[in-house]
C-alpha atoms as a PDB file:
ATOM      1  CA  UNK A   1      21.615   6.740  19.684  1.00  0.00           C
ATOM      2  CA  UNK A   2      22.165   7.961  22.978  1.00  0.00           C
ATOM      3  CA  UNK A   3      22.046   7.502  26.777  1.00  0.00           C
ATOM      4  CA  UNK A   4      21.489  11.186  27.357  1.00  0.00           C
ATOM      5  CA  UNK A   5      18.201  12.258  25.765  1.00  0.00           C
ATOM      6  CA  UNK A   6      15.424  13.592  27.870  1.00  0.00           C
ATOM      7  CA  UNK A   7      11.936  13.657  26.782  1.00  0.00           C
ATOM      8  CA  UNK A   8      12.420  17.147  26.801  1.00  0.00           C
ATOM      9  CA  UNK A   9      14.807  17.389  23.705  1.00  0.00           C
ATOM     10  CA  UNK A  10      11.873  16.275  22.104  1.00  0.00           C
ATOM     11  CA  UNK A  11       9.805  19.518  22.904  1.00  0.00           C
ATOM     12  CA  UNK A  12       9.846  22.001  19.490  1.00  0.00           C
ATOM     13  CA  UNK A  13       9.464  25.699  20.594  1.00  0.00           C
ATOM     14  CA  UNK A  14       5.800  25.806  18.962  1.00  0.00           C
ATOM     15  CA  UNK A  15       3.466  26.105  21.362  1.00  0.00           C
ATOM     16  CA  UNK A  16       0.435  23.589  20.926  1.00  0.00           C
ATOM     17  CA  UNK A  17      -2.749  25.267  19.761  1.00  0.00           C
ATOM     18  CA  UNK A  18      -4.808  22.424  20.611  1.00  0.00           C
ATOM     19  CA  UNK A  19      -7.877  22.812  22.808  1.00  0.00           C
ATOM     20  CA  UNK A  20      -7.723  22.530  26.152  1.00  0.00           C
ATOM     21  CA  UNK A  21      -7.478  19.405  27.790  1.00  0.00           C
ATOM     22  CA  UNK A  22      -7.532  17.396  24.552  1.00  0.00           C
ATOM     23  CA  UNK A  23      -6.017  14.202  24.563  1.00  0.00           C
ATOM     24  CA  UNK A  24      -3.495  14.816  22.322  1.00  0.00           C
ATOM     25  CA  UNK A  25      -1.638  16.804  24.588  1.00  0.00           C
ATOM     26  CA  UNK A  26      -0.706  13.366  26.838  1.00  0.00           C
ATOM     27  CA  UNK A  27      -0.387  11.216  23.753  1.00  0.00           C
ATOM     28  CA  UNK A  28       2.216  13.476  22.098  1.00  0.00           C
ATOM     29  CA  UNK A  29       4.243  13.432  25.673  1.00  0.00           C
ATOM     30  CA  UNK A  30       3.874   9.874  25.887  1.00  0.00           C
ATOM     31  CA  UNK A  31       5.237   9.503  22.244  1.00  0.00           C
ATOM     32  CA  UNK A  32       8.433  11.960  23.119  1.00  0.00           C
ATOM     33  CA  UNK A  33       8.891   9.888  26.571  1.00  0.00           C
ATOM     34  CA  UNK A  34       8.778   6.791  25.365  1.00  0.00           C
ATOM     35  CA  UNK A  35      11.154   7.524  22.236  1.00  0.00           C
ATOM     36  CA  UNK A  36      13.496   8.914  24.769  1.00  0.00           C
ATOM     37  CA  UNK A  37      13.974   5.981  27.562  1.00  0.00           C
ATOM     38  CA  UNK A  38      14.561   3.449  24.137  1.00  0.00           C
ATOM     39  CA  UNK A  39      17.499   5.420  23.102  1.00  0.00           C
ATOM     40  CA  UNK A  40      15.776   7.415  20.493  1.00  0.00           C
ATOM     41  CA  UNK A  41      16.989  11.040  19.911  1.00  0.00           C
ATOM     42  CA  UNK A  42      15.568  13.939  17.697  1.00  0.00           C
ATOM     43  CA  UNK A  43      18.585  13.749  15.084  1.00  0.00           C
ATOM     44  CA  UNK A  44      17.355  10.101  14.279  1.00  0.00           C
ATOM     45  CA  UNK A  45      13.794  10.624  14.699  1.00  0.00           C
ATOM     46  CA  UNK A  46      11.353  10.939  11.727  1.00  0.00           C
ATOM     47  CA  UNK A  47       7.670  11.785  12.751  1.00  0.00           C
ATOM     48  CA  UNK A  48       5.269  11.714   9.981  1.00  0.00           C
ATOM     49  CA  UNK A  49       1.669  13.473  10.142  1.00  0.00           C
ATOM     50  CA  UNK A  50      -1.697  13.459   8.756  1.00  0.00           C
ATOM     51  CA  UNK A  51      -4.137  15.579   8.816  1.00  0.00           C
ATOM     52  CA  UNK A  52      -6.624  16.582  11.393  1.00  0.00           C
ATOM     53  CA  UNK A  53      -6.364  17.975  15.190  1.00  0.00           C
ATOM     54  CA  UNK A  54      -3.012  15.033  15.598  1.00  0.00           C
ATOM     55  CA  UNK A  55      -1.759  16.333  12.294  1.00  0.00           C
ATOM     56  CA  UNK A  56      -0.013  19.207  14.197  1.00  0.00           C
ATOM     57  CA  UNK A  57       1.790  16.932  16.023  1.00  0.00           C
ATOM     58  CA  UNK A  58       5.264  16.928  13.894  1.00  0.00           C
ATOM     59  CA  UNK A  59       4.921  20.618  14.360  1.00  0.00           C
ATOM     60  CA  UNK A  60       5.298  20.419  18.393  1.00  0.00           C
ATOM     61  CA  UNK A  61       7.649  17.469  18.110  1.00  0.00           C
ATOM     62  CA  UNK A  62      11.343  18.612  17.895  1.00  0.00           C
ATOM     63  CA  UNK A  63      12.712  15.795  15.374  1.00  0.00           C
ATOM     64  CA  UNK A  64      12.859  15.990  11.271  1.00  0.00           C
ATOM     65  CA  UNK A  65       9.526  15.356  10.603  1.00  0.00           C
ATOM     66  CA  UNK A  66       6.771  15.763   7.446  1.00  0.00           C
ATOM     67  CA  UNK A  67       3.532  17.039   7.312  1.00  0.00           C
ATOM     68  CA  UNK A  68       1.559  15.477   4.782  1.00  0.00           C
ATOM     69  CA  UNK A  69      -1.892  14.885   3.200  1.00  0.00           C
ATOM     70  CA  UNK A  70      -4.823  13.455   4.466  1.00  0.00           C
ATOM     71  CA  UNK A  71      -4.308   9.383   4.774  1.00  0.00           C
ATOM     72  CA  UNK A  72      -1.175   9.952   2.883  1.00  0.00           C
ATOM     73  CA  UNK A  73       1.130   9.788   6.252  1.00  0.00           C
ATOM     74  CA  UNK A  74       1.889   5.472   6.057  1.00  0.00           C
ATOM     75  CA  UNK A  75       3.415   5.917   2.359  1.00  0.00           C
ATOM     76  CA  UNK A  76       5.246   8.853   3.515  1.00  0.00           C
ATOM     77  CA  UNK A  77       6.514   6.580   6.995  1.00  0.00           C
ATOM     78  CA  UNK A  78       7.479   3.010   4.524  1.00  0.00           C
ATOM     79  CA  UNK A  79       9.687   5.551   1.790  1.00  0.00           C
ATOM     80  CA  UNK A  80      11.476   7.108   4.498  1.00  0.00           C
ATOM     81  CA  UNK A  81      12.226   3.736   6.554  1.00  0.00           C
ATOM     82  CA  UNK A  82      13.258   2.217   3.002  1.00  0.00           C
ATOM     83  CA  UNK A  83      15.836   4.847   2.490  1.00  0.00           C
ATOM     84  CA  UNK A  84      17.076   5.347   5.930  1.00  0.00           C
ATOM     85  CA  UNK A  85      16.435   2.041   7.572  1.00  0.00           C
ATOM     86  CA  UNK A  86      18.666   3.134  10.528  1.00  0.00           C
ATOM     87  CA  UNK A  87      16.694   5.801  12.169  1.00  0.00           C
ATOM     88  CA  UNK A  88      13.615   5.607  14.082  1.00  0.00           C
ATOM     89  CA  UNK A  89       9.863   6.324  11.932  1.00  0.00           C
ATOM     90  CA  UNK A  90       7.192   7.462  14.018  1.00  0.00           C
ATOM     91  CA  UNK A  91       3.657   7.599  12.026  1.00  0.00           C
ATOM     92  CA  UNK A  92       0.807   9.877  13.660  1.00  0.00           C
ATOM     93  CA  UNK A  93      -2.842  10.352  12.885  1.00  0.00           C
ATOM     94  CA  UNK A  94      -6.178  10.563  13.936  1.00  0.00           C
ATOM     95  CA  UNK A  95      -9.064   8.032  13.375  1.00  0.00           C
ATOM     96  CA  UNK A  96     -10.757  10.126  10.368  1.00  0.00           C
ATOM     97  CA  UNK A  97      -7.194  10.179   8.857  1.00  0.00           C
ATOM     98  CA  UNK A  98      -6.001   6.253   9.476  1.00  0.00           C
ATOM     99  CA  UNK A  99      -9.664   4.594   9.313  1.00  0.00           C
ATOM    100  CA  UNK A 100     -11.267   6.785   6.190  1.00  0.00           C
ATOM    101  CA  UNK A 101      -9.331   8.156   3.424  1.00  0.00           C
ATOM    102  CA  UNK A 102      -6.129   6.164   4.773  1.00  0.00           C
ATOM    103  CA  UNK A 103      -7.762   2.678   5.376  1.00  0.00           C
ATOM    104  CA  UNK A 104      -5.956   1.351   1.938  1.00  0.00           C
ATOM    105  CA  UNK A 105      -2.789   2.371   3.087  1.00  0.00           C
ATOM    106  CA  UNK A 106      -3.248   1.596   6.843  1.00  0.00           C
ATOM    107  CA  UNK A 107      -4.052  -2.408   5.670  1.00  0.00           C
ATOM    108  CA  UNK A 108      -0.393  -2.509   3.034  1.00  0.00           C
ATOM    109  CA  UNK A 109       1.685  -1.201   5.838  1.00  0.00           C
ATOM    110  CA  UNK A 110       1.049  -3.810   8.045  1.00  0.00           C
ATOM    111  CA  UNK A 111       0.924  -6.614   5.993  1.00  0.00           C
ATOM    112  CA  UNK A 112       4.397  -5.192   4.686  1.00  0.00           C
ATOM    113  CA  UNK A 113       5.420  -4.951   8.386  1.00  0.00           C
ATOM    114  CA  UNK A 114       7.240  -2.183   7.856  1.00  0.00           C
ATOM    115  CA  UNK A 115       9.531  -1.761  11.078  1.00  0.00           C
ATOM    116  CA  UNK A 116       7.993   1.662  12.056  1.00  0.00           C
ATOM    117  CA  UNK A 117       5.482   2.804  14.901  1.00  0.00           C
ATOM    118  CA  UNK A 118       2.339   3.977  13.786  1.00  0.00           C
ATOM    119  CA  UNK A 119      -0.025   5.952  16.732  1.00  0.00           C
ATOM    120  CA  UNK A 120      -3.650   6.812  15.638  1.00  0.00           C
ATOM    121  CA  UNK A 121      -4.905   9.262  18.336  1.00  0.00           C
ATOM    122  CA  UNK A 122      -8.978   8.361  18.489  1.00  0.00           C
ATOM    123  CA  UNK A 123     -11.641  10.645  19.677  1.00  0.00           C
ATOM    124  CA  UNK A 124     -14.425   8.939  17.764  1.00  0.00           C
ATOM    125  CA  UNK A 125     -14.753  12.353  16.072  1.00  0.00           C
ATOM    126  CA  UNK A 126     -13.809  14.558  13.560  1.00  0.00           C
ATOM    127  CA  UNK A 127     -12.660  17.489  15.983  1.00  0.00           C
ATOM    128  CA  UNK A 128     -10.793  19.596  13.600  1.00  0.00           C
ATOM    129  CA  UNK A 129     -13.588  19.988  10.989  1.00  0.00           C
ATOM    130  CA  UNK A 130     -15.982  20.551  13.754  1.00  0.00           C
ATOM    131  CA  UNK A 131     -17.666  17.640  15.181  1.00  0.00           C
ATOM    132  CA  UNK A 132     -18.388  15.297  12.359  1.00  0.00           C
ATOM    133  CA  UNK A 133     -19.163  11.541  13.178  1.00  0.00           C
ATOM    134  CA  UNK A 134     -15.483   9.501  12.204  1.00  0.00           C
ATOM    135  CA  UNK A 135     -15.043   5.983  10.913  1.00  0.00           C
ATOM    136  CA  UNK A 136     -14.969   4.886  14.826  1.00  0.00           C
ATOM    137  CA  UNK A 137     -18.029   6.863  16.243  1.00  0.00           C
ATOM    138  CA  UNK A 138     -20.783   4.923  17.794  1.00  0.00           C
ATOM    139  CA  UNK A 139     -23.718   3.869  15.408  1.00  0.00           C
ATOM    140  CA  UNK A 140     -25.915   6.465  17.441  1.00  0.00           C
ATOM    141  CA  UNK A 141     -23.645   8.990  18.185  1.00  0.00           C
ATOM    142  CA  UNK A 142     -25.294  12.929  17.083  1.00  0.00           C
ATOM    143  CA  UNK A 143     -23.959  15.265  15.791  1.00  0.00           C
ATOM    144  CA  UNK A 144     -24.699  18.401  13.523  1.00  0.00           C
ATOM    145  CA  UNK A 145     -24.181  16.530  10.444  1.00  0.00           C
ATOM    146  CA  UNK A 146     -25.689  13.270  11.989  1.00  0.00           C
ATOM    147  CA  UNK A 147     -28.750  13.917  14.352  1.00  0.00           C
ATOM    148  CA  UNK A 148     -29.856  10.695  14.320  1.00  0.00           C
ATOM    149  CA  UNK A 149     -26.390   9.509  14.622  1.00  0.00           C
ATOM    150  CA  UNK A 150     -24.358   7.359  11.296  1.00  0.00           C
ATOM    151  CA  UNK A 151     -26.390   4.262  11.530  1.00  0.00           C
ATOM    152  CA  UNK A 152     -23.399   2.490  10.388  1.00  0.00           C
ATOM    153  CA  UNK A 153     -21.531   0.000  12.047  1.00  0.00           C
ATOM    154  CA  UNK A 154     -17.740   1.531  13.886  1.00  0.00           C
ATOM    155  CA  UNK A 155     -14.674   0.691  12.274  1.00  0.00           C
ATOM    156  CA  UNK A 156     -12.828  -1.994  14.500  1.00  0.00           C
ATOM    157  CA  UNK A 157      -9.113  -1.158  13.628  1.00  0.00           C
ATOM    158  CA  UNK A 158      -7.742  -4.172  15.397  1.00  0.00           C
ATOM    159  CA  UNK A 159     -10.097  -6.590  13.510  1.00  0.00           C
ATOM    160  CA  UNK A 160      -8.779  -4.875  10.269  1.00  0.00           C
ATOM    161  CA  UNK A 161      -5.169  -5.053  11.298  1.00  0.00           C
ATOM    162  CA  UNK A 162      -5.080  -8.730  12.684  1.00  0.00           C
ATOM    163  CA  UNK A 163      -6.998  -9.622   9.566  1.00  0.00           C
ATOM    164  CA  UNK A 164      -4.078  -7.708   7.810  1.00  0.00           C
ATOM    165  CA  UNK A 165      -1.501  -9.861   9.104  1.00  0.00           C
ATOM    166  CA  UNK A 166      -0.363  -7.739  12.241  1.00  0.00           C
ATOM    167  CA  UNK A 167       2.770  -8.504  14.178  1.00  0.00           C
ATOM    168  CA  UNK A 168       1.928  -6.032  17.111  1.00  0.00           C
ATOM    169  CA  UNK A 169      -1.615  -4.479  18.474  1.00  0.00           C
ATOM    170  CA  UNK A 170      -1.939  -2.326  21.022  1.00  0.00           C
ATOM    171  CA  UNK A 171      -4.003   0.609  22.705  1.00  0.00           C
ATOM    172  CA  UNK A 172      -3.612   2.861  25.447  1.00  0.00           C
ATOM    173  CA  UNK A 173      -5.541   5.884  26.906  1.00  0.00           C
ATOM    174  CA  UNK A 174      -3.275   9.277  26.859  1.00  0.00           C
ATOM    175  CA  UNK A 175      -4.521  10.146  30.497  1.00  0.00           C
ATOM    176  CA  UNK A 176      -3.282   6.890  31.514  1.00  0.00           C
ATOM    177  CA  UNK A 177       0.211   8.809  31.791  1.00  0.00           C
ATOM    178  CA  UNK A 178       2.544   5.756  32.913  1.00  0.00           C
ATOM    179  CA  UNK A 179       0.751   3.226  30.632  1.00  0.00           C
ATOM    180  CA  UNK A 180       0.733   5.349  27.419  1.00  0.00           C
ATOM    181  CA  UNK A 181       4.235   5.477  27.276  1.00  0.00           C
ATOM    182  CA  UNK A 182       4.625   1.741  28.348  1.00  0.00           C
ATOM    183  CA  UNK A 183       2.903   0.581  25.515  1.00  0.00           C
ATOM    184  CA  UNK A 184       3.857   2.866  23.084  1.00  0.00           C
ATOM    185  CA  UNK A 185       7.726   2.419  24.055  1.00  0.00           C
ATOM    186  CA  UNK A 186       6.726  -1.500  23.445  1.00  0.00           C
ATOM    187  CA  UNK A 187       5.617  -0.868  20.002  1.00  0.00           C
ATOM    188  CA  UNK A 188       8.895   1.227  18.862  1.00  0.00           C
ATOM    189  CA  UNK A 189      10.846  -1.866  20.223  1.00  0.00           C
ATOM    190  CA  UNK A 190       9.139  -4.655  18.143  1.00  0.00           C
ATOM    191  CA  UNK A 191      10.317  -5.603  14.820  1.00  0.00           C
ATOM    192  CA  UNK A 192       8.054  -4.734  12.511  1.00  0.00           C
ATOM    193  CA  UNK A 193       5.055  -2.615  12.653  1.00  0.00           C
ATOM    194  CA  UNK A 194       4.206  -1.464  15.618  1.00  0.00           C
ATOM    195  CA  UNK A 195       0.570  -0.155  15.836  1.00  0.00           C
ATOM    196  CA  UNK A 196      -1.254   1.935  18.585  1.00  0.00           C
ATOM    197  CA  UNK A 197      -4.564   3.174  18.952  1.00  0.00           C
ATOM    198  CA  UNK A 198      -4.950   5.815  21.530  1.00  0.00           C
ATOM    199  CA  UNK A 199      -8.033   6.710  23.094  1.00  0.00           C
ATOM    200  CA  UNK A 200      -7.620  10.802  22.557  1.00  0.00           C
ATOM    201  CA  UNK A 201     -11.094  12.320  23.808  1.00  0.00           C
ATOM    202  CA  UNK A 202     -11.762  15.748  22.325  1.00  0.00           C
ATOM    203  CA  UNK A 203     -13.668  17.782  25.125  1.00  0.00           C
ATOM    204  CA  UNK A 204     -14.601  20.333  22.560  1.00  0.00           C
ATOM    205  CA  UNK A 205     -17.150  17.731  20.263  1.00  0.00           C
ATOM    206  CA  UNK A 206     -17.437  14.560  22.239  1.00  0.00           C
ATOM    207  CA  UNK A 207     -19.500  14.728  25.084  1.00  0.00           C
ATOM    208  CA  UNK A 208     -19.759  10.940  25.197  1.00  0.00           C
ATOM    209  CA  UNK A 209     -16.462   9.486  24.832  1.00  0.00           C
ATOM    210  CA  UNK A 210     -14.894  11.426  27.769  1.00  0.00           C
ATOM    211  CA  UNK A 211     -11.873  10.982  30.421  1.00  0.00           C
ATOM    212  CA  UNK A 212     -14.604  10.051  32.914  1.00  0.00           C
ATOM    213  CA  UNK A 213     -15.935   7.508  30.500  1.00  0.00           C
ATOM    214  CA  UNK A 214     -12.831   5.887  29.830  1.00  0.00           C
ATOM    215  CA  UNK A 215     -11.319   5.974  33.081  1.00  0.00           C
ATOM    216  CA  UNK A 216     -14.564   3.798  34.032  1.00  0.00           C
ATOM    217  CA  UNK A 217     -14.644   1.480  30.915  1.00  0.00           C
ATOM    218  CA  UNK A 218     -10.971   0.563  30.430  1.00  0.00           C
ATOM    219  CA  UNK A 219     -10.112  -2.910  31.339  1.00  0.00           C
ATOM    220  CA  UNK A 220      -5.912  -3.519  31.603  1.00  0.00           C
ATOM    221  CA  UNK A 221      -4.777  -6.937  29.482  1.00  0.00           C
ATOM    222  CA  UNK A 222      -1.882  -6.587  31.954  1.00  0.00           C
ATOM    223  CA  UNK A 223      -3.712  -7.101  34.869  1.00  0.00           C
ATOM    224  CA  UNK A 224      -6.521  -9.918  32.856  1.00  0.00           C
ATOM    225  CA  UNK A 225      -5.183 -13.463  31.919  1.00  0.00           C
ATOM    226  CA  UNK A 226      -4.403 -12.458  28.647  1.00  0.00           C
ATOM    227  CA  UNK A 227      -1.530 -14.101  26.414  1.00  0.00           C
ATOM    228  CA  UNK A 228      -0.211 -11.140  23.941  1.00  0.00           C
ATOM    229  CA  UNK A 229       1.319 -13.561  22.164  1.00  0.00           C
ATOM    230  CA  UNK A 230      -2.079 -15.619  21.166  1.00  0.00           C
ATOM    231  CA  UNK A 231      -3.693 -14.540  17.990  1.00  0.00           C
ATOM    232  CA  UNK A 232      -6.938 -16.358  19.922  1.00  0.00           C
ATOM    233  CA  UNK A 233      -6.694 -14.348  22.573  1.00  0.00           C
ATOM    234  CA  UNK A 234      -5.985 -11.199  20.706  1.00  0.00           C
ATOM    235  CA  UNK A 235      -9.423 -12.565  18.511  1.00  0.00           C
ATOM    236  CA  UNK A 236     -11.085 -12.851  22.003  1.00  0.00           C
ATOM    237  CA  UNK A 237     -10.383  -9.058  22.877  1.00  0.00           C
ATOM    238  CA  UNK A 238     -10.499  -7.322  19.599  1.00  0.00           C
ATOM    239  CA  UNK A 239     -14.290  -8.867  19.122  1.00  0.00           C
ATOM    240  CA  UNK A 240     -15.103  -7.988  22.775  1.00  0.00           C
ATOM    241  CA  UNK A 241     -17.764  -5.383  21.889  1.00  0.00           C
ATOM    242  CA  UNK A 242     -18.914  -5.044  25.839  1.00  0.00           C
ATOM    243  CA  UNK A 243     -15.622  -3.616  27.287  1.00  0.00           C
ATOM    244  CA  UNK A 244     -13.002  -1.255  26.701  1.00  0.00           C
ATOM    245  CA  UNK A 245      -9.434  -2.386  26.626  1.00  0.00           C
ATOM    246  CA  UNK A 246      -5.818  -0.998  27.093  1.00  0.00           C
ATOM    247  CA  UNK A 247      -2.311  -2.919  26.691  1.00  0.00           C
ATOM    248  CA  UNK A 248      -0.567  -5.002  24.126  1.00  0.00           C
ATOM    249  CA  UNK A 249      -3.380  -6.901  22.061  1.00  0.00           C
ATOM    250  CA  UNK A 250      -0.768  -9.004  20.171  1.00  0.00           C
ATOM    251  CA  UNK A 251       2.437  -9.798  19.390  1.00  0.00           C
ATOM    252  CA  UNK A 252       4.299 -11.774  16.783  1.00  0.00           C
ATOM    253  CA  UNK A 253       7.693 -12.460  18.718  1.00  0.00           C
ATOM    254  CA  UNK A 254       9.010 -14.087  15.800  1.00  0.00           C
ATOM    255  CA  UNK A 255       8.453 -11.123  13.232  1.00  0.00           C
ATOM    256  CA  UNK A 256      10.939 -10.423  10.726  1.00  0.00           C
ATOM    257  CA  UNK A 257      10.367  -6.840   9.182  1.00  0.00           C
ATOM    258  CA  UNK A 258       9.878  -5.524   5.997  1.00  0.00           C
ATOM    259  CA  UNK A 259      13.289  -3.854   5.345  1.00  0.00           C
ATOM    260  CA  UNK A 260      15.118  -7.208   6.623  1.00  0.00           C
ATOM    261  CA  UNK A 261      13.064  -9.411   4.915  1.00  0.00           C
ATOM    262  CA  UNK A 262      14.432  -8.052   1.632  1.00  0.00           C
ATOM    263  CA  UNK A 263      18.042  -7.191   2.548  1.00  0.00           C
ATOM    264  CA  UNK A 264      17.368  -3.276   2.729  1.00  0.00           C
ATOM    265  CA  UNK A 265      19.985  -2.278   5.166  1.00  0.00           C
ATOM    266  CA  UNK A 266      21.910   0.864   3.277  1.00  0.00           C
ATOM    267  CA  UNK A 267      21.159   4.242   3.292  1.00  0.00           C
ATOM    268  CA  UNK A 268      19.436   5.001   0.107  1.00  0.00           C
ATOM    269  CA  UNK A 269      18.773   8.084   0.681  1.00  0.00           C
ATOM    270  CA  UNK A 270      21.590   9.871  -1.056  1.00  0.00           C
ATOM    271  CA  UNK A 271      21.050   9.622  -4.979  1.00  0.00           C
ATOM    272  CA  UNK A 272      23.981   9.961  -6.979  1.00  0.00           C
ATOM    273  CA  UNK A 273      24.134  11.835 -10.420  1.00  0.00           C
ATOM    274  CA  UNK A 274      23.244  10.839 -13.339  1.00  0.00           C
ATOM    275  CA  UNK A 275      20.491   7.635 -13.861  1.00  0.00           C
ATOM    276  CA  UNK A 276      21.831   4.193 -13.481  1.00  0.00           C
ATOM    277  CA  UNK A 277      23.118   2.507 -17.253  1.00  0.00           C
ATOM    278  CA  UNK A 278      20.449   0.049 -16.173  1.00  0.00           C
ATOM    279  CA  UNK A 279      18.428   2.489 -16.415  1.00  0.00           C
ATOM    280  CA  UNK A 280      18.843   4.301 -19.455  1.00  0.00           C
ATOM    281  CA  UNK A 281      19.368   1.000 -21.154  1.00  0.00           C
ATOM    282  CA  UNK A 282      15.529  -0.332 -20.479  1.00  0.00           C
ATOM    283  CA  UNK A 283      14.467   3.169 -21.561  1.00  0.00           C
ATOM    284  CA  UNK A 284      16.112   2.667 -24.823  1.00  0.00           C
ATOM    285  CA  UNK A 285      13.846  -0.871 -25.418  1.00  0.00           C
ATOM    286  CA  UNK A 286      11.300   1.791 -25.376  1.00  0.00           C
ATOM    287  CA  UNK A 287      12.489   4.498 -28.450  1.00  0.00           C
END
C-alpha cells in the first residue's frame, strides 16, 4: 500500500454517463476518497459491480475491477477475497440489485463475514430500467408500473443484515460529502464485512426521495447518544420507522473474518498445471 495515493488515481478516463445530479456521482467519489486516505491504491483495489445505474461504477473507477450480472456481484467479491486475501474488495450495487435478485447472496456474505466492503447506492427506484418501484420504495410510492404504488411492505436491509449476523452497519447520504467518506472509510477498516447503504436519490424518477428530503430527514448517530457497538441500540435505530438515519449502525469490535477464521492467508490465485493427485485420485472412486 502506499502513502502517496490521491483520490484522484482512482479516476478511470471514462467519463460518467450518469444523469445529472444523481447521487451516484458523490457516492463513487466518496468510495475513491475514502479508499485513498486508508492506504488503498488502484493496483490492490478490486471493485466489483452489479447491474443497474451503480453498475457502471467499476467502469469510472480506475482499479481492476468486474462487471457482473444482476445480484451476482457478492459471489464475485467472496471468490476474489478467497484467492487474493491481501488486496482490498470493494462490492457496489444498487437497491434493485442487493435487495431483489441478490437478497440470497447479500444474507451468506455477511453471515460469512467476508472481510470486504460492500456499498448499495439506494434511490428507492429502479432508475436504469425507467422508474420501476425497487425492493426499498415506499408502500405508496407511483409509478408507471405501480399507480397505486407496490402495496408491499419496504425492504429494511439493516433488519435483514443484523438478523444475518452483521459485524458492521452503516449508512450515509452521498451529498453529505465529508460524512460519506467517513463512514465508508470506517467500513473498509473493519474486519469483516463491512456494509453501507447509501442514500443515492435519482432526480430523473424519484420525485419523492430527493436531496431536499434527505437533507431534512437525516438524523446523525454521531451527534445522538447512540452506542455503535450495542446490537440494542443498533435494534433501536434499524426499527425506527419515523426518522431517517446516517452513521455507523453497528459494530462487532471483536469480529474475526471469514478468510482468518479458516486460515486463508495465501494467494490462491495462481493455479498450477496439471490437477492435484488428490484430485484425480477421488475421480478414480468414481470410474
Amino acid at each position: 500500500m502506499s502513502s502517496d495515493i490521491r483520490f484522484t488515481d482512482f479516476k478511470s478516463d471514462k467519463q460518467p454517463t450518469w444523469c445529472p445530479g444523481c447521487g451516484d456521482f458523490g457516492t463513487m467519489n466518496g468510495m475513491m476518497k475514502a479508499l485513498a486516505e486508508t492506504g488503498n491504491d488502484p493496483d490492490n483495489t478490486f471493485v466489483v459491480a452489479g447491474i443497474g445505474c451503480s453498475g457502471k461504477i467499476g467502469t469510472y473507477m480506475h482499479s481492476y475491477a468486474l462487471h457482473g450480472v444482476h445480484g451476482r456481484a457478492l459471489p464475485v467479491g467472496t471468490g476474489v477475497k478467497m484467492a487474493r486475501p491481501d488486496i482490498e474488495v470493494m462490492v457496489a450495487g444498487g437497491d434493485g440489485d442487493g435487495y431483489s435478485i441478490g437478497a440470497g447472496h447479500f444474507v451468506h456474505a455477511v453471515r460469512r463475514n467476508v472481510d470486504m466492503t460492500y456499498v448499495v447506492m439506494d434511490n428507492r427506484i429502479y432508475g436504469l430500467t425507467k422508474g420501476q418501484a425497487s425492493p426499498t420504495s415506499r408502500e405508496d410510492f407511483e409509478t408507471s408500473t405501480s399507480p397505486e404504488g407496490p402495496k408491499q411492505p419496504p425492504v429494511n436491509p439493516h433488519a435483514l443484515a443484523l438478523a444475518s449476523g452483521a459485524t458492521f452497519i452503516a449508512q450515509s447520504f452521498s451529498s453529505d460529502a465529508l460524512r460519506h467518506q467517513e463512514i465508508i472509510q470506517e467500513a473498509i477498516e473493519h474486519d469483516g464485512f463491512g456494509f453501507v447503504n447509501v442514500y443515492s436519490p435519482c432526480v430523473t424518477f424519484n420525485d419523492v426521495d430527493t436531496y431536499d428530503y434527505f437533507r431534512d430527514s437525516l438524523v446523525d448517530l454521531k451527534e445522538e447518544d447512540h452506542d455503535p457497538t450495542s446490537r440494542e441500540d443498533a435494534k433501536d435505530v434499524i426499527l425506527d420507522n419515523e426518522r431517517e438515519h446516517q452513521g455507523v449502525i453497528y459494530k462487532d469490535e471483536s469480529s474475526v473474518p471469514y478468510h482468518e477464521q479458516h486460515g486463508v492467508d495465501e494467494d490462491m490465485s495462481v493455479i498450477p498445471d496439471g490437477a492435484p493427485e488428490s484430485a484425480t485420485d477421488l475421480v478414480r472412486e468414481f470410474y
